[in-house]
Protein backbone atom coordinates (compact mmCIF):
# COMPACT_ATOMS: atom_id res chain seq x y z
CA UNK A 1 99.37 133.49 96.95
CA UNK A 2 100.68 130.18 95.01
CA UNK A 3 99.15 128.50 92.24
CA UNK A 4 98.45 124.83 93.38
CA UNK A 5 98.59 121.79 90.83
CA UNK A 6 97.01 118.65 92.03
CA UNK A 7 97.63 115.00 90.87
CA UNK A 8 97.04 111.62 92.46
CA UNK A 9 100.20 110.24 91.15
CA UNK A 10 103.07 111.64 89.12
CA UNK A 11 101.30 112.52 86.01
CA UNK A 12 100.52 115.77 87.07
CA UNK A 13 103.91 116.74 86.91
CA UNK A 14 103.94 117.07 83.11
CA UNK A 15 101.40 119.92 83.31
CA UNK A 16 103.11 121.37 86.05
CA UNK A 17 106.65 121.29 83.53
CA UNK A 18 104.44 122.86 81.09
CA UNK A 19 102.96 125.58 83.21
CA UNK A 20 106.06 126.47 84.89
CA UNK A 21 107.65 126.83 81.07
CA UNK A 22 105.11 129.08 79.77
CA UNK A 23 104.84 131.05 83.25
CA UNK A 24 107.60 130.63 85.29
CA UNK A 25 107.49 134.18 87.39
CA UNK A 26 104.76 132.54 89.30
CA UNK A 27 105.41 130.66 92.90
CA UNK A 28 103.82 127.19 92.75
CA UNK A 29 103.01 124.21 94.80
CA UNK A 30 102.51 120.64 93.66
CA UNK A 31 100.45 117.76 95.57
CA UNK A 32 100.43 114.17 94.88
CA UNK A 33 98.42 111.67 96.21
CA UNK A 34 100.49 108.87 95.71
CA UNK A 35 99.83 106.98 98.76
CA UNK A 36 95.86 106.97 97.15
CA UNK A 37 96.75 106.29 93.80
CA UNK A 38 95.88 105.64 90.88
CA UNK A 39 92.31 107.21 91.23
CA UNK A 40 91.63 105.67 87.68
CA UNK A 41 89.39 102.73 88.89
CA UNK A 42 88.22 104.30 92.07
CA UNK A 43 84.09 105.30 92.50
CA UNK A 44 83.20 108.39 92.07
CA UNK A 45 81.93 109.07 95.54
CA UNK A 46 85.53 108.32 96.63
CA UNK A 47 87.19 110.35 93.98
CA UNK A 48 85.54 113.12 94.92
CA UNK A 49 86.34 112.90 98.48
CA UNK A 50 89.76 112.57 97.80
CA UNK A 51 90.16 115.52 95.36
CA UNK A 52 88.10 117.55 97.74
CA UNK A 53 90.02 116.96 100.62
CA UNK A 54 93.37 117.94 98.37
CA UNK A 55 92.06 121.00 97.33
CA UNK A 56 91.04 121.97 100.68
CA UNK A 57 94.68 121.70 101.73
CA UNK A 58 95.91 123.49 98.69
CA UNK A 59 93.91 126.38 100.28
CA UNK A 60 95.11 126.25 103.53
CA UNK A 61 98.42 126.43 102.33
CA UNK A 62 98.18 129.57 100.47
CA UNK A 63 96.96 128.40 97.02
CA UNK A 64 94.65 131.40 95.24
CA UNK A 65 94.12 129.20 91.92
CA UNK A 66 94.29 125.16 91.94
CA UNK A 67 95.02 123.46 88.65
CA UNK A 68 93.23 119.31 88.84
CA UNK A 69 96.61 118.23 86.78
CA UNK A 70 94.12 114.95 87.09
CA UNK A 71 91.62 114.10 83.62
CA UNK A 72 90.23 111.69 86.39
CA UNK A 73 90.22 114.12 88.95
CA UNK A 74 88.24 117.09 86.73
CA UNK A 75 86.15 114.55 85.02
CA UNK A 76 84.71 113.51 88.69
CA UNK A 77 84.61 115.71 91.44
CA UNK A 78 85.69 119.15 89.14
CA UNK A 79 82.08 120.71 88.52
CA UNK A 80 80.59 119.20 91.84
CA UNK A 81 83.32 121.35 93.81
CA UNK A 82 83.21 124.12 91.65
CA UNK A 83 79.42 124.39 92.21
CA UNK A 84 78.94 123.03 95.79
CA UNK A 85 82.29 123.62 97.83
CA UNK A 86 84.35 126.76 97.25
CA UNK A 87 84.12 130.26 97.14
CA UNK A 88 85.13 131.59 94.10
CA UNK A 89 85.54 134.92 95.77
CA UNK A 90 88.92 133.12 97.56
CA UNK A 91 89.51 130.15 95.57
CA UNK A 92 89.38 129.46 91.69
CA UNK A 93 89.38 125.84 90.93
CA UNK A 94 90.38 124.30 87.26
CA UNK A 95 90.79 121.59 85.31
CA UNK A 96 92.41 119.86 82.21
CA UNK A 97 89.57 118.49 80.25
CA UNK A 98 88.10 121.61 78.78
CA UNK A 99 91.54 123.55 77.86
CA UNK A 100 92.03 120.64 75.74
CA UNK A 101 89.02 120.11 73.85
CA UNK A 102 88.85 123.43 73.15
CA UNK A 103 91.65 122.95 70.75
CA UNK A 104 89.87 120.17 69.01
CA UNK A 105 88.54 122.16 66.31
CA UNK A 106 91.49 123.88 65.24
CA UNK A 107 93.53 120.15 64.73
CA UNK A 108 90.66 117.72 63.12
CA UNK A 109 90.41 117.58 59.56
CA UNK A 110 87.13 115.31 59.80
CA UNK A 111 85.82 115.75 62.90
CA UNK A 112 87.23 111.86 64.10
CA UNK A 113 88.22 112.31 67.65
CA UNK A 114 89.68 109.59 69.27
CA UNK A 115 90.03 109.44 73.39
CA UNK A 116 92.55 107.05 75.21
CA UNK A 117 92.03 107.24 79.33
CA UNK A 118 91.87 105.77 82.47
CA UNK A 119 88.22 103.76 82.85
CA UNK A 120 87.42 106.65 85.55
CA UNK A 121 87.55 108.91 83.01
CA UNK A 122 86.03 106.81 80.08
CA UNK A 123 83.03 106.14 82.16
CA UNK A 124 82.65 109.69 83.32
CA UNK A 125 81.96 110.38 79.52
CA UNK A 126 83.32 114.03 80.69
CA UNK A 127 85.28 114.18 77.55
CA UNK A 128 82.60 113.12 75.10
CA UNK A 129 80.02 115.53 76.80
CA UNK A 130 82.28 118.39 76.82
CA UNK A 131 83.37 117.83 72.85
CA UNK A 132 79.42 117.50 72.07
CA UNK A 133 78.92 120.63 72.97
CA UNK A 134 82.09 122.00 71.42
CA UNK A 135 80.34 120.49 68.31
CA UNK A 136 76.61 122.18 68.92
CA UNK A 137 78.30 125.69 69.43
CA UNK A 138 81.10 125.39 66.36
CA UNK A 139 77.80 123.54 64.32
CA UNK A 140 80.45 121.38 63.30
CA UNK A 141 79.04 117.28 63.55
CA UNK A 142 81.95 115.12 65.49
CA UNK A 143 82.92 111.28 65.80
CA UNK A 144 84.26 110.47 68.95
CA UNK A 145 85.42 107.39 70.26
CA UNK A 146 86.73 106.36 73.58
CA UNK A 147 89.05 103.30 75.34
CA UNK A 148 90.21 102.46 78.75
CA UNK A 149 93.91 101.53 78.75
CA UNK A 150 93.60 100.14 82.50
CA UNK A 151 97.26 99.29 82.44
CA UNK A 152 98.71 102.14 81.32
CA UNK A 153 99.62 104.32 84.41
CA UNK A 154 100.99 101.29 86.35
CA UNK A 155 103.38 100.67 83.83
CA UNK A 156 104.28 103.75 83.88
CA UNK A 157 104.23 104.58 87.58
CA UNK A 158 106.11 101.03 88.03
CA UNK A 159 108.70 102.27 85.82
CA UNK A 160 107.86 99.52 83.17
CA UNK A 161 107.06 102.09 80.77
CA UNK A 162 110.14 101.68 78.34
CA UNK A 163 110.14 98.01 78.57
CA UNK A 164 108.71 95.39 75.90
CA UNK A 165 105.97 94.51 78.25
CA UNK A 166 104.65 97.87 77.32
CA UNK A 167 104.30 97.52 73.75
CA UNK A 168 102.05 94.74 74.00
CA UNK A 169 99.75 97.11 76.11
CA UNK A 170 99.96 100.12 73.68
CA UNK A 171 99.51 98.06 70.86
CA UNK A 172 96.47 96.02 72.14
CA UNK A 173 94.63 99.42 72.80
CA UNK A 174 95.64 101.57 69.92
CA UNK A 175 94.97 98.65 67.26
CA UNK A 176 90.82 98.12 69.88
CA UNK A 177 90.47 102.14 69.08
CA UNK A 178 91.23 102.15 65.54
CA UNK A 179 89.43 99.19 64.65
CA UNK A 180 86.33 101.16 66.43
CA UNK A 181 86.86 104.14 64.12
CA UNK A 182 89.67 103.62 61.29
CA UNK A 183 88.93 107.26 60.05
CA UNK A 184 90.26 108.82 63.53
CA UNK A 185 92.43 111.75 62.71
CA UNK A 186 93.18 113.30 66.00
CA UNK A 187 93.79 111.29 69.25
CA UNK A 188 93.54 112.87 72.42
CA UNK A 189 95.71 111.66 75.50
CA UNK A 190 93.48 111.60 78.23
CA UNK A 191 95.96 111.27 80.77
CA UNK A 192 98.78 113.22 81.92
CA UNK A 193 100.67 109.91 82.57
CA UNK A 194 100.41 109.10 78.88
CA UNK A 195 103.20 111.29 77.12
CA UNK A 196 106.07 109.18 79.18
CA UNK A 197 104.47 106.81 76.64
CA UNK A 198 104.63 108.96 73.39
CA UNK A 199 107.32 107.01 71.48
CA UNK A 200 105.55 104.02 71.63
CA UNK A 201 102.45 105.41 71.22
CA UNK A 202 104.01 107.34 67.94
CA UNK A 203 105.53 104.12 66.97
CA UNK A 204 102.10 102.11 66.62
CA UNK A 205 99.94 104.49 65.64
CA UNK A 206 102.70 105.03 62.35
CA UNK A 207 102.16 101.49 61.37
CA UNK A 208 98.34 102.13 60.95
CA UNK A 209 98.35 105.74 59.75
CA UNK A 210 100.63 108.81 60.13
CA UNK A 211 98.43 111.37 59.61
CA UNK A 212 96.55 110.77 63.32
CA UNK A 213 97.19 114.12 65.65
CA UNK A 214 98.49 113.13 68.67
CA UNK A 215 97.36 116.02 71.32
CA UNK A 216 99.05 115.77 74.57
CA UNK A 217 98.02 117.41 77.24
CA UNK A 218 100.74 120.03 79.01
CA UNK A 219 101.37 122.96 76.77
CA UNK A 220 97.48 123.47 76.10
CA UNK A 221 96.74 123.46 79.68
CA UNK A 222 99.45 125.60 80.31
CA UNK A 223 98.22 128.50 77.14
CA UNK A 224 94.94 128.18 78.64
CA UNK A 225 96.07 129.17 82.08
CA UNK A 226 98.01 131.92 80.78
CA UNK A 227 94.74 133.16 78.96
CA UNK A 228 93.05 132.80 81.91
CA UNK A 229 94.99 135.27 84.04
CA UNK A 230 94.89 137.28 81.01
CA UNK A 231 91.33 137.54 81.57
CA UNK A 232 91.11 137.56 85.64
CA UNK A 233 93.55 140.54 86.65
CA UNK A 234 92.10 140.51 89.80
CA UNK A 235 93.25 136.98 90.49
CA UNK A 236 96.55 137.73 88.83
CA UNK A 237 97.26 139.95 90.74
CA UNK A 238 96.88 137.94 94.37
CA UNK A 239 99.79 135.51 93.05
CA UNK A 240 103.25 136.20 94.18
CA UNK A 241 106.13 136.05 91.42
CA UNK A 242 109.00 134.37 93.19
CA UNK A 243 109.72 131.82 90.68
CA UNK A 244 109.50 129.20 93.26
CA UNK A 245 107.96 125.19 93.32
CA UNK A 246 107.54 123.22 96.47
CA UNK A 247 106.49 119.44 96.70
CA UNK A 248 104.10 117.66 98.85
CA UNK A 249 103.08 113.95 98.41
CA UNK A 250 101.13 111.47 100.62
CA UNK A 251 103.93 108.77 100.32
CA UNK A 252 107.40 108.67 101.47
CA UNK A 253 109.05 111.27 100.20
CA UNK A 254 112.44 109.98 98.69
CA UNK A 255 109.93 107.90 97.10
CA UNK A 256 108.51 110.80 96.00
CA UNK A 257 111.11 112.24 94.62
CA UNK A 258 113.30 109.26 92.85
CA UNK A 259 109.70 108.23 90.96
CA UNK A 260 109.54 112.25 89.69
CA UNK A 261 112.33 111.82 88.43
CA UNK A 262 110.75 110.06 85.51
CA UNK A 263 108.86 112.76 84.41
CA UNK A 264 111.16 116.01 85.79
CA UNK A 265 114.23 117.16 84.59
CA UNK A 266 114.86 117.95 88.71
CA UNK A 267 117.47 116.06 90.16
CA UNK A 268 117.49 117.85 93.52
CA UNK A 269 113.84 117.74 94.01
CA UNK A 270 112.28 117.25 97.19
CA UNK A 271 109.39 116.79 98.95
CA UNK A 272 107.59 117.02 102.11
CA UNK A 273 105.00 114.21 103.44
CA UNK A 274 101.39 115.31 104.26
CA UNK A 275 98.61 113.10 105.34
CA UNK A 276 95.62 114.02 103.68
């Protein structure tokens, strides 16, 4: 049995880097649904549908435990097919929202938490519900603030993402969340596009003040998995240790793979079309 990690576009990747790092005795299998994507601005009737149907096929192909590498994807359709459309007796479905709020507490100073996204996952408010009750259970009061950065993941899935077109972007939404909340100490990346970003994003949030955590997503999802298993021997146990890591995307695949190349260190990488 593999462990499946599931993205709409390339983003996903980065957790899957960060996963395969921290646990790399484990066979894997990636999806993309690049043909679909981004998800970011998509209903959430549709998002679900989508993620559903990925899952599904995640399953058929062997997959014990499926990783939503997507903050859109687990903000949306996550819980709904957790409660509604699997069988946790075959199938364990997760996602990358609560691994990293759950570190919250142990990086704020002031409890200042500020949330860059796509406007799927703004709107979804999953990340503000889930670090309310973080806050309730720690009884620890928190300030969060959110903003869309619509722009963000086609720059970077256009491969504009090192260019001076992209500062303006980073700039205009860093300098909108800060002058929401100047006293925001920790900044969570709600996107696993967003760390192909990271310089610039370092870069401008410098100029205003250096002592803002950045929290990226990858190696928390990835310690959080490995806890997991930990904790779930009987899954653990079901996943075969062959070190391996297949591909599948919706779109072409040597599209597939020269666009990965952005965010894997994987040359020779390649991919197999599926239509979802």
């Amino acid at each position: 049995m593999k462990i499946g990690v599931f993205d709409s576009g390339y983003g996903g990747l980065t957790i899957l880097e960060a996963i395969r790092k921290r646990l790399p005795e484990y066979d894997y299998l990636y999806l993309g649904d690049n043909a679909r994507a981004p998800y970011g601005t998509r209903s959430f009737e549709v998002i679900y549908e989508y993620t559903l149907e990925a899952v599904r096929y995640l399953q058929s192909q062997g997959c014990r435990l499926i990783i939503l590498a997507c903050n859109t994807a687990s903000a949306k359709a996550l819980r709904t097919i957790q409660q509604h459309d699997i069988n946790p007796d075959t199938v364990r479905v997760l996602g990358v929202i609560r691994p990293t709020v759950e570190a919250v507490p142990q990086i704020t100073k002031n409890g200042h938490i500020g949330i860059l996204a796509t406007p799927g996952t703004v709107s979804s408010e999953s990340y503000v519900i889930e670090l309310e009750h973080l806050a309730q259970s720690i009884h620890a009061p928190l300030s969060i603030t959110q903003h869309a950065c619509p722009m963000w993941v086609p720059l970077i899935e256009s491969g504009e993402h090192l260019s001076d077109g992209a500062d303006f972007f980073v700039k205009e939404d860093i300098e909108t969340l800060l002058n929401k909340d100047p006293q925001i100490d920790t900044l969570i990346l709600g996107c696993t596009h967003y760390p192909l970003l990271l310089p610039k994003i370092e870069a401008e949030i410098n100029k205003h003040q250096s002592s803002i955590t950045i929290v990226a997503q990858g190696s928390l999802v990835a310690d959080s998995l490995a806890d997991y298993l930990r904790r779930h021997t009987e899954i653990e146990q079901d996943l075969s240790r062959g070190g391996s890591c297949s591909y599948l995307t919706t779109e072409a695949a040597e599209r597939f793979a020269d666009n990965a190349s952005m965010f894997l260190a994987a040359p020779d990488l390649s991919a197999t079309t599926i239509t979802l």
